[in-house]
Protein backbone atom coordinates (compact mmCIF):
# COMPACT_ATOMS: atom_id res chain seq x y z
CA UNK A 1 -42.94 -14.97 -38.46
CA UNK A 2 -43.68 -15.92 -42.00
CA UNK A 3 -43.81 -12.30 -43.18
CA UNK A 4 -40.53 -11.88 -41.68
CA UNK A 5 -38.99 -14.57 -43.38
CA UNK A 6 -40.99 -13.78 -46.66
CA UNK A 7 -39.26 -10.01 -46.27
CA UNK A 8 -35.99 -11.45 -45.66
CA UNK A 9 -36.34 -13.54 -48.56
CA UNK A 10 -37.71 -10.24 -50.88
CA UNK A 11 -35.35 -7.47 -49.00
CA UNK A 12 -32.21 -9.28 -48.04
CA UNK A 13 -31.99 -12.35 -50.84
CA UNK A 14 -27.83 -12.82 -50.64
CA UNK A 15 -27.48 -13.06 -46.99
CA UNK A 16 -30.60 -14.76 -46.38
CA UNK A 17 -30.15 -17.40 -49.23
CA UNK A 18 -26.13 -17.62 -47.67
CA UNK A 19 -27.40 -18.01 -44.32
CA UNK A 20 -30.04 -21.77 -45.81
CA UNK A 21 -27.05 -22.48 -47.74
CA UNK A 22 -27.40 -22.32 -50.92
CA UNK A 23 -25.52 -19.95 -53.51
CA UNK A 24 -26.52 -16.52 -54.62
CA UNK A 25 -26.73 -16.83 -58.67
CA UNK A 26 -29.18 -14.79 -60.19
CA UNK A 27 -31.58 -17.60 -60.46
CA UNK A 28 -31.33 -18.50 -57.41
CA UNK A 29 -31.75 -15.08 -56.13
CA UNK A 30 -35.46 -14.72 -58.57
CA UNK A 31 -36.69 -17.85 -57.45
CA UNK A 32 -35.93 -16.95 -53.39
CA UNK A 33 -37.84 -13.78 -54.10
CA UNK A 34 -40.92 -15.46 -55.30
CA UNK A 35 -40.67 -18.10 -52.04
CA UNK A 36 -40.45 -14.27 -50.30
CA UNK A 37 -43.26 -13.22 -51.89
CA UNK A 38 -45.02 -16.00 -51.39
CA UNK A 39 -44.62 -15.75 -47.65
CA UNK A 40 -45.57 -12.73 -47.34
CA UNK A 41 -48.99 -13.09 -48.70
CA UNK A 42 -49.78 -16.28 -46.75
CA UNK A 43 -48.98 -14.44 -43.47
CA UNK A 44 -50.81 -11.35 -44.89
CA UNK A 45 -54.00 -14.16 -45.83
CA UNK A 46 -53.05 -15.67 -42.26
CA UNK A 47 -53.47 -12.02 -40.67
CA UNK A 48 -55.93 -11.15 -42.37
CA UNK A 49 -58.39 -14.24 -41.61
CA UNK A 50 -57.36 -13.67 -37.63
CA UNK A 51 -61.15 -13.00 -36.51
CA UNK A 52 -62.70 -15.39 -38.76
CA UNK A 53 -62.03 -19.33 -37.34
CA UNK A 54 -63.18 -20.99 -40.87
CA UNK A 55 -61.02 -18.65 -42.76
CA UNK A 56 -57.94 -19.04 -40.28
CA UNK A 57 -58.23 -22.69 -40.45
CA UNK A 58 -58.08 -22.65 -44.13
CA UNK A 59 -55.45 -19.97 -44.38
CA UNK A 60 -53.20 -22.45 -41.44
CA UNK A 61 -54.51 -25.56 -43.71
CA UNK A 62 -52.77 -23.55 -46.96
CA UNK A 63 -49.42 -22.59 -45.08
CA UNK A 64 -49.36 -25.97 -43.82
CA UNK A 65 -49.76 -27.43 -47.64
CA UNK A 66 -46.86 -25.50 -48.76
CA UNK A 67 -44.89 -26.14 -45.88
CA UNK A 68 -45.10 -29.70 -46.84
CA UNK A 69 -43.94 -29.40 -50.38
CA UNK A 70 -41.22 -27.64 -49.20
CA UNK A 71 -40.22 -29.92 -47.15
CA UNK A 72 -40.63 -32.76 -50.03
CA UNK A 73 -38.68 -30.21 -52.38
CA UNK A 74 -35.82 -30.09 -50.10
CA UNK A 75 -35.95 -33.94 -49.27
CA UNK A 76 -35.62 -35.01 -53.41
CA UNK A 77 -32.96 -32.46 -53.83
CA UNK A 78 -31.12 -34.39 -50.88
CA UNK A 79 -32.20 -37.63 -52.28
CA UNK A 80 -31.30 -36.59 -55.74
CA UNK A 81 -27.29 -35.27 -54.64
CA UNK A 82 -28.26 -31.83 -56.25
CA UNK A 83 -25.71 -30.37 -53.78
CA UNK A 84 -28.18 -28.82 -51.40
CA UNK A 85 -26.95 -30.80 -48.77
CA UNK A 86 -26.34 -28.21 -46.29
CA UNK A 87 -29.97 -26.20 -46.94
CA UNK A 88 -32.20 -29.57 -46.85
CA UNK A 89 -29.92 -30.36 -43.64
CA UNK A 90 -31.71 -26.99 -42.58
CA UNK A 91 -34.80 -26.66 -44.72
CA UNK A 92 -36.48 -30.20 -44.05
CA UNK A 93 -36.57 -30.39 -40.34
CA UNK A 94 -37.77 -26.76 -40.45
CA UNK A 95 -40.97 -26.83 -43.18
CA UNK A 96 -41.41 -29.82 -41.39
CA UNK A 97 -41.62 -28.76 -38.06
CA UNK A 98 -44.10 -25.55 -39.75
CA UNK A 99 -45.95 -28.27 -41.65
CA UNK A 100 -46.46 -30.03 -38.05
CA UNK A 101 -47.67 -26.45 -36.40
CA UNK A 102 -49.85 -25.75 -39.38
CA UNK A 103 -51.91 -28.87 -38.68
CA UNK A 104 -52.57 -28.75 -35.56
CA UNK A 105 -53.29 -25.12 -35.21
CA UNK A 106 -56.04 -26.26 -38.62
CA UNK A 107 -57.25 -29.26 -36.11
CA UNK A 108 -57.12 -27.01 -32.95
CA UNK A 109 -59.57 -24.24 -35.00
CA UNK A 110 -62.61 -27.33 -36.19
């Protein structure tokens, strides 16, 4: 799933940066495609570290770290009335909620 959205994020930046909310300014559109790439190489880490429990725990204990500071990013943009009301409506409950699964797939993997 996180490759997917990674790809989206890389391949498809306008509609997938319409579709959180936000506009599609050049900018905006650079710093989406580093989130993409981003993705993409912590599901490619995640993938790769399938067969090894210590590495998969630490690869689920990574996504779930920047998961998190998503979450927080979206959460002081709110706070802060930077106009992102729409994508933290979206973005928070979401990283949360992948914050929430990376931790307890981590715990489940001890």
């Amino acid at each position: 799933m996180r490759i997917a959205i990674g790809a989206a994020a890389l391949l498809a930046t306008g509609p997938a940066l319409r579709g959180l909310g936000f506009g599609a300014r050049a900018e905006t559109k650079a710093l989406a495609r580093m989130a993409g790439a981003r993705d993409v190489a912590l599901g490619a880490l995640t993938l790769a570290a399938a067969d090894h429990r210590d590495r998969l725990r630490l690869a689920s204990l990574a996504c779930a770290a920047v998961d998190a500071a998503d979450a927080a990013s979206f959460a002081a943009g709110l706070a802060r009335r930077e106009g992102i009301d729409r994508a933290a409506a979206l973005g928070v409950p979401s990283a949360a909620a992948a914050t929430g699964a990376g931790l307890w797939i981590a715990s489940r993997l001890r």
